[in-house]
PDB file of N, CA and C in Angstrom:
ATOM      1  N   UNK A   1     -12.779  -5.009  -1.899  1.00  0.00           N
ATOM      2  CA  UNK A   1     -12.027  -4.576  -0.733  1.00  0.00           C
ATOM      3  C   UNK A   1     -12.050  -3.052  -0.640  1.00  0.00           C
ATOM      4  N   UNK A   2     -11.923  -2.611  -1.271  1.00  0.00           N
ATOM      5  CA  UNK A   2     -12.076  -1.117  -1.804  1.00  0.00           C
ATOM      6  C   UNK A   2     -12.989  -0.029  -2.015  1.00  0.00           C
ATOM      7  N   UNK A   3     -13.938   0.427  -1.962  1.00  0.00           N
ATOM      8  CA  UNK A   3     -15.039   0.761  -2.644  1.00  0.00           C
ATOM      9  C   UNK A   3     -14.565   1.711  -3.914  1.00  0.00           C
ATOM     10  N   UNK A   4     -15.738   1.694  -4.625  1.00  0.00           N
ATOM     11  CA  UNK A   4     -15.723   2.123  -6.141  1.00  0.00           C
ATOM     12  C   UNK A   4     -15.362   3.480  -6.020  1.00  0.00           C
ATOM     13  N   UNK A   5     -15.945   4.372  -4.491  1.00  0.00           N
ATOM     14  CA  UNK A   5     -15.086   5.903  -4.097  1.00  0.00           C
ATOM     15  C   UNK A   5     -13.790   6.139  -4.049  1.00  0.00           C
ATOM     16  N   UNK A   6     -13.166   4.441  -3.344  1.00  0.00           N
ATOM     17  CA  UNK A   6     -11.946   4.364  -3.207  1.00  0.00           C
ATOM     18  C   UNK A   6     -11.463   4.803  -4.458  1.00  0.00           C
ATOM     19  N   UNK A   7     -11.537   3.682  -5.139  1.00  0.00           N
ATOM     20  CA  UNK A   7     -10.909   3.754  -6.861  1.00  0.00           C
ATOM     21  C   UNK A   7     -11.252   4.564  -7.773  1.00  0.00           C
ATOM     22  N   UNK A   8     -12.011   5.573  -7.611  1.00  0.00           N
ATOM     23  CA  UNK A   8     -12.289   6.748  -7.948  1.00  0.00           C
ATOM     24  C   UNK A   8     -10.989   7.849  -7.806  1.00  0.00           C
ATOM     25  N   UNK A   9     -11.073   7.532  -6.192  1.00  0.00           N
ATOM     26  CA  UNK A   9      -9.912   8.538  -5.985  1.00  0.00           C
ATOM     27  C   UNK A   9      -8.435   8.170  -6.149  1.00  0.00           C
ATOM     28  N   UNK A  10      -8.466   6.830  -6.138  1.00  0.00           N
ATOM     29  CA  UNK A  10      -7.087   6.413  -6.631  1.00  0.00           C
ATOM     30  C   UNK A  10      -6.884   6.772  -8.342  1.00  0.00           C
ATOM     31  N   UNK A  11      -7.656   6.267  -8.932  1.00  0.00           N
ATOM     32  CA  UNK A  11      -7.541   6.591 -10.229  1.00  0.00           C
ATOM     33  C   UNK A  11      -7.185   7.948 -10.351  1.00  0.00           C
ATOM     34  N   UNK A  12      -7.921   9.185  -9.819  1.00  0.00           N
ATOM     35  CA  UNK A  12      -7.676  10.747  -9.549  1.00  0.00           C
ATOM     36  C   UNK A  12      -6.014  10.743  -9.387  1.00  0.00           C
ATOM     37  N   UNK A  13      -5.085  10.101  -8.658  1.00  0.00           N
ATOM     38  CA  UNK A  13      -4.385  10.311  -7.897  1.00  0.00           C
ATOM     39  C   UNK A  13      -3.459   9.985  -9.010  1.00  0.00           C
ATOM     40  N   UNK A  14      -3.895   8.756  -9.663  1.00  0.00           N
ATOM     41  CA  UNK A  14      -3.042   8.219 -10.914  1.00  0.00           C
ATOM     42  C   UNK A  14      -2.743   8.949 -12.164  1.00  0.00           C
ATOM     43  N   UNK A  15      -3.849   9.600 -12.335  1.00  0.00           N
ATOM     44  CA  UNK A  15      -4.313  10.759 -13.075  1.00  0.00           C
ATOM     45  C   UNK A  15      -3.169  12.106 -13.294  1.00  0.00           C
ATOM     46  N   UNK A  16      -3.013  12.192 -12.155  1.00  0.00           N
ATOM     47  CA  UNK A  16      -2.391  13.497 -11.394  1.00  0.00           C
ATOM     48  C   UNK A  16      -0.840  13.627 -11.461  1.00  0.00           C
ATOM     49  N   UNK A  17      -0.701  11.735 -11.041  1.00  0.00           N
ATOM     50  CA  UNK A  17       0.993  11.219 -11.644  1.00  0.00           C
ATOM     51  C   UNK A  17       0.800  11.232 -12.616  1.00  0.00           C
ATOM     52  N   UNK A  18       0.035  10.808 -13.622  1.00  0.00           N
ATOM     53  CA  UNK A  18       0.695  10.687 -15.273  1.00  0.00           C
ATOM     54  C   UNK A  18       0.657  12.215 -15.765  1.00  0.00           C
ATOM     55  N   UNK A  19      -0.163  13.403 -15.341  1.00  0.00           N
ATOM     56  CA  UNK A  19      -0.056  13.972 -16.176  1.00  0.00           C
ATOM     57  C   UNK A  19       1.303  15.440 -15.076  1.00  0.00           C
ATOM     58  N   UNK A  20       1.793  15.051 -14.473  1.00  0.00           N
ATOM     59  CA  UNK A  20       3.258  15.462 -13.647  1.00  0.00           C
ATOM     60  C   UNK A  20       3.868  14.667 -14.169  1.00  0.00           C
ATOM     61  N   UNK A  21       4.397  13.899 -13.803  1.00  0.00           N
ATOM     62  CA  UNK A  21       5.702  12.564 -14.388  1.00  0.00           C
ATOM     63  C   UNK A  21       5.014  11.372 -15.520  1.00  0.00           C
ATOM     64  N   UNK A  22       4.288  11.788 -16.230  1.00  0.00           N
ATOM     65  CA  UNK A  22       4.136  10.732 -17.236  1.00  0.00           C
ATOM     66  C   UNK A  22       3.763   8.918 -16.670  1.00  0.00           C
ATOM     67  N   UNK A  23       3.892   8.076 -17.236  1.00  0.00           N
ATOM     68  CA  UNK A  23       3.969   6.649 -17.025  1.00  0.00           C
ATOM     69  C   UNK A  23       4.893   5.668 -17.686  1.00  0.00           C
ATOM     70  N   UNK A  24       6.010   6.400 -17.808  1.00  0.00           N
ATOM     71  CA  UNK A  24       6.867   5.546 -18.636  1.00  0.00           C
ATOM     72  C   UNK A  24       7.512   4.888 -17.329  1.00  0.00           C
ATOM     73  N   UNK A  25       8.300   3.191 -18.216  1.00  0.00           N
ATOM     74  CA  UNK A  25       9.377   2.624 -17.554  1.00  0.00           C
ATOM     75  C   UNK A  25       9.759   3.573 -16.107  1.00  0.00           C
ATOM     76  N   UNK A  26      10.304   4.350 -16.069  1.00  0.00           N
ATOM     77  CA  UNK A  26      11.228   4.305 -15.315  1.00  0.00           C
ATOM     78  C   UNK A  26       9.766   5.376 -13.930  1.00  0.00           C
ATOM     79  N   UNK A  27       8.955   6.034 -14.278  1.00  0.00           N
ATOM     80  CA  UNK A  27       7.660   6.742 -13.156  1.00  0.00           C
ATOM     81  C   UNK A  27       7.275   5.395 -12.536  1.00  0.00           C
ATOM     82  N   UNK A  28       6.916   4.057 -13.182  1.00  0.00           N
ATOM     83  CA  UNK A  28       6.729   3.181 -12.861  1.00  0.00           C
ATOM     84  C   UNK A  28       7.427   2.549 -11.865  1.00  0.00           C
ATOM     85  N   UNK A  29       9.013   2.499 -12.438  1.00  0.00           N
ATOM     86  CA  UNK A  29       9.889   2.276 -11.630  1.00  0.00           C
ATOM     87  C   UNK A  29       9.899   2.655  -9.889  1.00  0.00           C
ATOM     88  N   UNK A  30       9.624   4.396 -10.000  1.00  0.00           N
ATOM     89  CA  UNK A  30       9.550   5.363  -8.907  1.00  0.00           C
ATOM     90  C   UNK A  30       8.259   4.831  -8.182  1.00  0.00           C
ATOM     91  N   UNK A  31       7.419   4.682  -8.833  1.00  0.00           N
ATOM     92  CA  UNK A  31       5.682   4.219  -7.979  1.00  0.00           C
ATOM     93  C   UNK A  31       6.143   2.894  -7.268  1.00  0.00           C
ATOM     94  N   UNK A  32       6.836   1.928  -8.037  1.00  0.00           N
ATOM     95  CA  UNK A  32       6.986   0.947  -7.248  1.00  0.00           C
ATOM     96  C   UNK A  32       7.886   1.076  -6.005  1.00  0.00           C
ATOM     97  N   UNK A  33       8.779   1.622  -6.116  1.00  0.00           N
ATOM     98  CA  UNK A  33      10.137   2.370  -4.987  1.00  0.00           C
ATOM     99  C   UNK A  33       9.270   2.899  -4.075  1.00  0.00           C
ATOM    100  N   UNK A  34       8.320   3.687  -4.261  1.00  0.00           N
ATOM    101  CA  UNK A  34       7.695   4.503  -3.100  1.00  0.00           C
ATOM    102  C   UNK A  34       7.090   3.583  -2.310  1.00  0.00           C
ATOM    103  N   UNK A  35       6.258   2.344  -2.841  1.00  0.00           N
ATOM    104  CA  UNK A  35       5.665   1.749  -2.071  1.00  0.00           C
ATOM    105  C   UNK A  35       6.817   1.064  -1.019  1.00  0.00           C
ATOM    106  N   UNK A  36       8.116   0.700  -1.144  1.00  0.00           N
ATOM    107  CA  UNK A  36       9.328   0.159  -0.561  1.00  0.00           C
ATOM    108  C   UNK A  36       9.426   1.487   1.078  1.00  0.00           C
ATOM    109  N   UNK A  37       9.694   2.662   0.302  1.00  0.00           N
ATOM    110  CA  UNK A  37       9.769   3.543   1.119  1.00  0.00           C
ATOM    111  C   UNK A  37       8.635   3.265   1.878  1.00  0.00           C
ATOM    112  N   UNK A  38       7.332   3.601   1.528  1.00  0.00           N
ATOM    113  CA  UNK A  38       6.141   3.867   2.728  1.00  0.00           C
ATOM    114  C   UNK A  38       5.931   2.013   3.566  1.00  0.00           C
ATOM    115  N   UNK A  39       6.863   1.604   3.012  1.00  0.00           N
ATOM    116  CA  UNK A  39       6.882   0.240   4.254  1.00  0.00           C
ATOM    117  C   UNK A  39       7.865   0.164   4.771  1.00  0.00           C
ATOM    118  N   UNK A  40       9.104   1.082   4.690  1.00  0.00           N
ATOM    119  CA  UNK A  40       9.947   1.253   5.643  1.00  0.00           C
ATOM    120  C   UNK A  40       9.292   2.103   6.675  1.00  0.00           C
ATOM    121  N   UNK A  41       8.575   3.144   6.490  1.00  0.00           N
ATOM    122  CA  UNK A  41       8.063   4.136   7.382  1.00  0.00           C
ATOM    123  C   UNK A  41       7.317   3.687   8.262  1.00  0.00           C
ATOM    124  N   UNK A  42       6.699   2.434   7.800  1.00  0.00           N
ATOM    125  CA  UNK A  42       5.707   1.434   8.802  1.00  0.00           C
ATOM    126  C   UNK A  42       6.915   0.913  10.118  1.00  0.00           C
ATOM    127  N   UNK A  43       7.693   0.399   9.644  1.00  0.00           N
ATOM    128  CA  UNK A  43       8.384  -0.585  10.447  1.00  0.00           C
ATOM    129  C   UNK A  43       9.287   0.735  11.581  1.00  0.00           C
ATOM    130  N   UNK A  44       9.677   2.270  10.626  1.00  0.00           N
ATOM    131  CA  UNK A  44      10.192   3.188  11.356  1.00  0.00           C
ATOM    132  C   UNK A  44       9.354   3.301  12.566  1.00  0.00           C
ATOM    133  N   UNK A  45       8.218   3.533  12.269  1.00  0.00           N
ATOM    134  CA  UNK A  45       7.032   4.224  13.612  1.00  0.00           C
ATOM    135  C   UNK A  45       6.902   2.861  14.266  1.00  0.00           C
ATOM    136  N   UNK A  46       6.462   1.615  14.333  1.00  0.00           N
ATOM    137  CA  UNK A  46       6.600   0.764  15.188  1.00  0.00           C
ATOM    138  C   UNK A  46       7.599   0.724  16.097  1.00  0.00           C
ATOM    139  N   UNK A  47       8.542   0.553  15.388  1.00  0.00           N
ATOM    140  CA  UNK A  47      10.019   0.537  15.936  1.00  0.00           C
ATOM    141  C   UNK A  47      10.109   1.563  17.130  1.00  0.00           C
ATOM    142  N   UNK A  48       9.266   3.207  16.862  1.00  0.00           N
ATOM    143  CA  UNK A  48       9.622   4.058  17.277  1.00  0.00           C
ATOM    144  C   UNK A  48       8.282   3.804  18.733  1.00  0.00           C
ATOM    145  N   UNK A  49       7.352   2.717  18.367  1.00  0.00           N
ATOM    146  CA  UNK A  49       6.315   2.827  19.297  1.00  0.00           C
ATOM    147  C   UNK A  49       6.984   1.895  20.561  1.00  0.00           C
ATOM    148  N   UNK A  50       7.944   1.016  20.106  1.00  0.00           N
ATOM    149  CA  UNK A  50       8.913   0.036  21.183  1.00  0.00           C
ATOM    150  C   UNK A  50       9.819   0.829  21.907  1.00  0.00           C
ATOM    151  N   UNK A  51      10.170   2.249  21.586  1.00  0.00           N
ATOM    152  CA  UNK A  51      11.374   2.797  21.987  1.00  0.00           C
ATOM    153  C   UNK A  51      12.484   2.340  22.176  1.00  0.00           C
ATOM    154  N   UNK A  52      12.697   1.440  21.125  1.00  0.00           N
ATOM    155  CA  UNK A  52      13.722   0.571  20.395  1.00  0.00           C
ATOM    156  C   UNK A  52      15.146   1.504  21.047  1.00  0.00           C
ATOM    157  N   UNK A  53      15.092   2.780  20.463  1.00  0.00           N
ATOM    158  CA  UNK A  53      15.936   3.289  20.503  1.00  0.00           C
ATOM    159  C   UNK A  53      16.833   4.401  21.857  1.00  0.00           C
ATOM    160  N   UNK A  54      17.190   3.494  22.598  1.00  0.00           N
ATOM    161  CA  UNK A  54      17.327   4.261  23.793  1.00  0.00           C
ATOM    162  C   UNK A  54      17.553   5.738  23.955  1.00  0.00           C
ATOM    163  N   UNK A  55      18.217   6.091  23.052  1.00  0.00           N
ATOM    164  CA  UNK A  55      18.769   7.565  22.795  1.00  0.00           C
ATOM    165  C   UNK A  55      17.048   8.661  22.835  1.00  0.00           C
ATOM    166  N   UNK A  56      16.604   7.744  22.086  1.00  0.00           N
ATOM    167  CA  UNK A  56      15.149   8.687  21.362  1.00  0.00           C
ATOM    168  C   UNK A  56      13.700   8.109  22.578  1.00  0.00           C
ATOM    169  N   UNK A  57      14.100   7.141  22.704  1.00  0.00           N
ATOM    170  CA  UNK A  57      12.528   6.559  23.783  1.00  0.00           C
ATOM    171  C   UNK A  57      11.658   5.978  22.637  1.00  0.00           C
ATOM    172  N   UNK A  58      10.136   6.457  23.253  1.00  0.00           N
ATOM    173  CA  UNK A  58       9.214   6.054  22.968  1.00  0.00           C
ATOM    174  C   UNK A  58       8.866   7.437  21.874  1.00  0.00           C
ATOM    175  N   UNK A  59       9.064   7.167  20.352  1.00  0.00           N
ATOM    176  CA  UNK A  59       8.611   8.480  19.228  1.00  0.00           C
ATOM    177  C   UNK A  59       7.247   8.522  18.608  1.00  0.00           C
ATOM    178  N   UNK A  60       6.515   7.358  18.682  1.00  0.00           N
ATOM    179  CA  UNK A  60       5.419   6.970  17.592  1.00  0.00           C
ATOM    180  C   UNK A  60       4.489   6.462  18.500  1.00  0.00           C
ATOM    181  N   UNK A  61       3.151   6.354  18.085  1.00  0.00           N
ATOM    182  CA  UNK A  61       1.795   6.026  18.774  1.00  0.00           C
ATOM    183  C   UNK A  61       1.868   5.080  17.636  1.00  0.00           C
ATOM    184  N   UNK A  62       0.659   4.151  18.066  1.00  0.00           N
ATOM    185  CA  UNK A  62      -0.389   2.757  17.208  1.00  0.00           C
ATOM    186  C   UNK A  62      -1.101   3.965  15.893  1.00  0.00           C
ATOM    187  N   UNK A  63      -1.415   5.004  16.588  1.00  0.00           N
ATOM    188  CA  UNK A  63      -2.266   5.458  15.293  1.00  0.00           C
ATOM    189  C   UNK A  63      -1.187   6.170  14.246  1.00  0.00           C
ATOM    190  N   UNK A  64       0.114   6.260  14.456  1.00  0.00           N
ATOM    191  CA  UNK A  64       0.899   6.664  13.624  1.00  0.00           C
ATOM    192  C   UNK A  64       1.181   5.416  12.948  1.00  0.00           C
ATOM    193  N   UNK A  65       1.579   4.407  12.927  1.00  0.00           N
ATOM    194  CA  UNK A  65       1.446   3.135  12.585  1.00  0.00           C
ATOM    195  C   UNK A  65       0.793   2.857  11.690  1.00  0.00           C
ATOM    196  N   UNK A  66      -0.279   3.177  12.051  1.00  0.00           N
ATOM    197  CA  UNK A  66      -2.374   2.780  11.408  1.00  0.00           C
ATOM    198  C   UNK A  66      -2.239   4.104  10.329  1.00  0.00           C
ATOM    199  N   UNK A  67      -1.615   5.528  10.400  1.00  0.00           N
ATOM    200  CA  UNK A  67      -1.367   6.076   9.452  1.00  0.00           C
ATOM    201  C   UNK A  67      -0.049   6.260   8.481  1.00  0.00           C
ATOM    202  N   UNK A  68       0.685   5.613   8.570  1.00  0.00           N
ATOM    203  CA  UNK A  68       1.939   4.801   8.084  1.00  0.00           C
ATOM    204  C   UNK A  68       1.215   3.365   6.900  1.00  0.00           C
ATOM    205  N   UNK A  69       0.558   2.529   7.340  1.00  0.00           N
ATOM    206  CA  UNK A  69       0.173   1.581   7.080  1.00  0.00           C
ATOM    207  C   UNK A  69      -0.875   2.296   5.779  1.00  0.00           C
ATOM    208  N   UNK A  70      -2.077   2.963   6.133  1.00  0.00           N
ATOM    209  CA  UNK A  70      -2.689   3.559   5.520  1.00  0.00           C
ATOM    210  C   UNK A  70      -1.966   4.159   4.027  1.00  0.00           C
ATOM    211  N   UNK A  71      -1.244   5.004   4.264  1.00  0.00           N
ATOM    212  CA  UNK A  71       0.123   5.753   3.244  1.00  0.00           C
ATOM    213  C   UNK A  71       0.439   4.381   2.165  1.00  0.00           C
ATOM    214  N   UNK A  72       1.157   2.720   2.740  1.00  0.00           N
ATOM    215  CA  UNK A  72       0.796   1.787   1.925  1.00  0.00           C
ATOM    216  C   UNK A  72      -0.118   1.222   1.065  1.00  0.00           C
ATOM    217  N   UNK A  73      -1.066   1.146   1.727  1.00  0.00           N
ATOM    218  CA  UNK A  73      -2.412   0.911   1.166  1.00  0.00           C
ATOM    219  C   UNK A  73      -2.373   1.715  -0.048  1.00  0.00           C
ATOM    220  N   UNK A  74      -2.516   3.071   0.148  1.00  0.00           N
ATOM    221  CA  UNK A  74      -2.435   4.041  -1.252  1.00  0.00           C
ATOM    222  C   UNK A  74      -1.468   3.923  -2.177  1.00  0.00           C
ATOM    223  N   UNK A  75      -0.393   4.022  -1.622  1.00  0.00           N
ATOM    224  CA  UNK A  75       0.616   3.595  -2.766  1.00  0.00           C
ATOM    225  C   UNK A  75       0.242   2.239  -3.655  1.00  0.00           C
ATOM    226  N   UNK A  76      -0.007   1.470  -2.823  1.00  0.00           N
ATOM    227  CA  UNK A  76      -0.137  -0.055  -3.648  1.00  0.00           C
ATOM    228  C   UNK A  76      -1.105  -0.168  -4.593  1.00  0.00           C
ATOM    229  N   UNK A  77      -1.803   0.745  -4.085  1.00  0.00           N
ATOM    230  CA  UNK A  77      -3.209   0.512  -5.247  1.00  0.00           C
ATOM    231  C   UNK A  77      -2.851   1.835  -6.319  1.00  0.00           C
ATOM    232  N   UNK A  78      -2.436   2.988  -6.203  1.00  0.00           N
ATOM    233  CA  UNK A  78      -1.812   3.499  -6.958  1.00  0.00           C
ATOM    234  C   UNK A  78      -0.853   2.992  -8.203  1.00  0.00           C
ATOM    235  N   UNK A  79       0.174   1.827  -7.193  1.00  0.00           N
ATOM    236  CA  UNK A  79       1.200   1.093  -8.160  1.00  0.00           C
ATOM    237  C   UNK A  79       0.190   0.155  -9.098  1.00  0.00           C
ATOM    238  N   UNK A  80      -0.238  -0.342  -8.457  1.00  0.00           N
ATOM    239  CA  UNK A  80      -1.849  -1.540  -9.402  1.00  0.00           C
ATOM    240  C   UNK A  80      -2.509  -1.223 -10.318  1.00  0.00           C
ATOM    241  N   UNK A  81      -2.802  -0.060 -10.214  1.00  0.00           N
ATOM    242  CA  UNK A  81      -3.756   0.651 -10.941  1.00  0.00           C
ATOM    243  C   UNK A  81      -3.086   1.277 -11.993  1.00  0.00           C
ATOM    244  N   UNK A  82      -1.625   1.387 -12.066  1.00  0.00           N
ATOM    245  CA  UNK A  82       0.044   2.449 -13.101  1.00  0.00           C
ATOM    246  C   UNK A  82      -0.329   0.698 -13.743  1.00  0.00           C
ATOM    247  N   UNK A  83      -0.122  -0.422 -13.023  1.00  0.00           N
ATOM    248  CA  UNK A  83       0.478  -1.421 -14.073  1.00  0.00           C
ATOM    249  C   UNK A  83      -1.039  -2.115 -14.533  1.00  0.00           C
ATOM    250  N   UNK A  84      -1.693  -2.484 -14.014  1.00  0.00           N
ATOM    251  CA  UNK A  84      -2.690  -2.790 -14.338  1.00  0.00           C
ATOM    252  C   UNK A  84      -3.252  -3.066 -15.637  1.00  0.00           C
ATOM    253  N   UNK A  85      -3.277  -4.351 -16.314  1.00  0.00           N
ATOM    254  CA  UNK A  85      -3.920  -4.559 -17.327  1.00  0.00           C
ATOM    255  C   UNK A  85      -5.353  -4.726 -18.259  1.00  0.00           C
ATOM    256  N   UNK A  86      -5.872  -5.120 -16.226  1.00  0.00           N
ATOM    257  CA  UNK A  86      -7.426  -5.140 -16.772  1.00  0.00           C
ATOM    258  C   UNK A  86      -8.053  -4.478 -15.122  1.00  0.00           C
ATOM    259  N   UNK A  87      -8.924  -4.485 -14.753  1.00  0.00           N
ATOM    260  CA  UNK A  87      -9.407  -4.355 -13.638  1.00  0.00           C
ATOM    261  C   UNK A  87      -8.587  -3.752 -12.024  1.00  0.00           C
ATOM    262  N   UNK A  88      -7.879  -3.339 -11.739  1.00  0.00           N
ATOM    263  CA  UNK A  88      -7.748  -3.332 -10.164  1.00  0.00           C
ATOM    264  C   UNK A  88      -8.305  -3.978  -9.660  1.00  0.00           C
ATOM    265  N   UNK A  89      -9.512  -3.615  -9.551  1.00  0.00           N
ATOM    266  CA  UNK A  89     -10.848  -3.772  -8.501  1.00  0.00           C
ATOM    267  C   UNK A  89     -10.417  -5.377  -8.480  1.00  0.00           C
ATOM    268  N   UNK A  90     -10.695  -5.569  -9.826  1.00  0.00           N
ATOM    269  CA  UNK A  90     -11.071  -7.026  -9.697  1.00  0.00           C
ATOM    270  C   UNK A  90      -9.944  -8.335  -9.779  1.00  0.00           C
ATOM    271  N   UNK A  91      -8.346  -7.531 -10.170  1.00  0.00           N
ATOM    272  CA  UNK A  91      -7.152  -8.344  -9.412  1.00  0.00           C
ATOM    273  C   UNK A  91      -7.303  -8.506  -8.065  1.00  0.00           C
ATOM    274  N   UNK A  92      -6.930  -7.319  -7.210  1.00  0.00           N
ATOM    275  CA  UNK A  92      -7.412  -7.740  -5.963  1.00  0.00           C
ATOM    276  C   UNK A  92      -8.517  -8.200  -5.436  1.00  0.00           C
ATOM    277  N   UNK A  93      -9.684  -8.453  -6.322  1.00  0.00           N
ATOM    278  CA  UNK A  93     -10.799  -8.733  -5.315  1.00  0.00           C
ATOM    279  C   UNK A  93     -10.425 -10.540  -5.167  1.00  0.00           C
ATOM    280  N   UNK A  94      -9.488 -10.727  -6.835  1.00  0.00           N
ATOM    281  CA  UNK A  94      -9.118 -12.559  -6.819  1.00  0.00           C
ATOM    282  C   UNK A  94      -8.070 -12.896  -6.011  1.00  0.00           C
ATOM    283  N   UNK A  95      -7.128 -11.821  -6.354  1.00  0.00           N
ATOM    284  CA  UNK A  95      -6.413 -12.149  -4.730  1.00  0.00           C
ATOM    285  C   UNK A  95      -6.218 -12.236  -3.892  1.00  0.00           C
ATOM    286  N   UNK A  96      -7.434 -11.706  -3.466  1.00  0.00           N
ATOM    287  CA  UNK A  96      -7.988 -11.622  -1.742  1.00  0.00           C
ATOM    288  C   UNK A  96      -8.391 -13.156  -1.588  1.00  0.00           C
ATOM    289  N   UNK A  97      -9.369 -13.596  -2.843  1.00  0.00           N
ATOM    290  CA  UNK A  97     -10.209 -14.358  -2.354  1.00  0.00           C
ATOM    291  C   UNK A  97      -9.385 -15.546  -2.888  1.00  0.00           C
ATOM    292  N   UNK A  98      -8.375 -15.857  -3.526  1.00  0.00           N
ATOM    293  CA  UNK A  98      -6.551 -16.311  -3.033  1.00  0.00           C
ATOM    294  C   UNK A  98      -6.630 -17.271  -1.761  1.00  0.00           C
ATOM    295  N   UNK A  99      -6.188 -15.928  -1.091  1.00  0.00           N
ATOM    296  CA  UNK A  99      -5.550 -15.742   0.068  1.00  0.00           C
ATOM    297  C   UNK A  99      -6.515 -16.211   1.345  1.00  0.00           C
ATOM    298  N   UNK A 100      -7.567 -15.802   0.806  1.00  0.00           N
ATOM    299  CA  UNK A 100      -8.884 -16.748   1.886  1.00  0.00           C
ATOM    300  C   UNK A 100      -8.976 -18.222   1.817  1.00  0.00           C
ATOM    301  N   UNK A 101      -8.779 -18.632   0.318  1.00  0.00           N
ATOM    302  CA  UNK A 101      -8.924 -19.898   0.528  1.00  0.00           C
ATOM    303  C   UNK A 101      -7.818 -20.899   1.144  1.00  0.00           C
ATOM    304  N   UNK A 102      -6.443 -20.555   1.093  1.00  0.00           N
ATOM    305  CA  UNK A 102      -5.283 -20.327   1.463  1.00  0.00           C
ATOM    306  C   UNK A 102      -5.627 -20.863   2.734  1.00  0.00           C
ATOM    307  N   UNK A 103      -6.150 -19.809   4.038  1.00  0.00           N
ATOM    308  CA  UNK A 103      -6.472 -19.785   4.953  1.00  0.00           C
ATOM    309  C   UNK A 103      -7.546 -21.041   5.344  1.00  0.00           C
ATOM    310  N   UNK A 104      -8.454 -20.535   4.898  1.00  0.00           N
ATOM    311  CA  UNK A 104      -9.830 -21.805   5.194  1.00  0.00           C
ATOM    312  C   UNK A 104      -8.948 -23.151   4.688  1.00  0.00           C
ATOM    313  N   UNK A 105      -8.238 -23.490   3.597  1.00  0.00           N
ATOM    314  CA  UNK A 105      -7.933 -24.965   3.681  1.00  0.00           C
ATOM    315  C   UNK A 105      -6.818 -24.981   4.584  1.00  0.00           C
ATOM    316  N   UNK A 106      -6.091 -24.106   5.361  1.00  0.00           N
ATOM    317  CA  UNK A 106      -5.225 -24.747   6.687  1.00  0.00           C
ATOM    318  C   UNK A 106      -6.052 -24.513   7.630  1.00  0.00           C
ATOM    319  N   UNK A 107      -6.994 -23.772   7.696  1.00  0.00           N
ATOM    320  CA  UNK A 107      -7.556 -24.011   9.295  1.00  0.00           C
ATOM    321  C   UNK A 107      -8.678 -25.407   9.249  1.00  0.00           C
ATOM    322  N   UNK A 108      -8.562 -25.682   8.130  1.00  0.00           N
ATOM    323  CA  UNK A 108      -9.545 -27.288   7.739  1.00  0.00           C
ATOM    324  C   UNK A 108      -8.570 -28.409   8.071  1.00  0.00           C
ATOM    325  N   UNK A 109      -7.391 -27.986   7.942  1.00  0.00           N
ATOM    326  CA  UNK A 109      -6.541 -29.059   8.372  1.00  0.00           C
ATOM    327  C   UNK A 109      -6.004 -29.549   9.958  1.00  0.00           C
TER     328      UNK A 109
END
């Protein structure tokens, strides 16, 4: 799902946290929290693309969204890659392919 550039630079990124805040219990803790945060920020800018909020209107575009969403993506594979026992690459590549089969046996039904 990823390319090997991807996880290059995620690893970089992981890199960068352990040697700022270490990887103990509780950085772990924080990596996982952030990913919470950057999916509130998703649902903020949608929200803000409905102009949900009469006071405020219309605050957010689709591509703020698409870069909101993006911000997840990184975190998650960031968090994957902090807990990670064997592979990234290759947890998600089984959980993708999970989640496909998932799919193909209800649309068979």
């Amino acid at each position: 799902m990823l390319s090997s550039d991807h996880w290059t630079t995620i690893h970089g990124l992981v890199g960068w946290l352990d040697r700022q805040n270490g990887r103990g219990d509780h950085e772990i803790t924080m990596r996982l929290l952030k990913l919470v945060e950057e999916a509130g920020e998703v649902a903020q800018a949608y929200i803000g693309t409905q102009g949900q909020n009469p006071r405020k209107g219309v605050t957010h575009t689709r591509a703020d969204v698409a870069d909101e969403l993006c911000d997840v993506i990184i975190t998650a594979a960031v968090a994957l890659v902090s807990i990670a026992d064997s592979s990234p690459d290759d947890i998600l590549n089984a959980k993708l392919a999970k989640v496909a089969a998932r799919a193909k046996a209800v649309d068979a039904t």
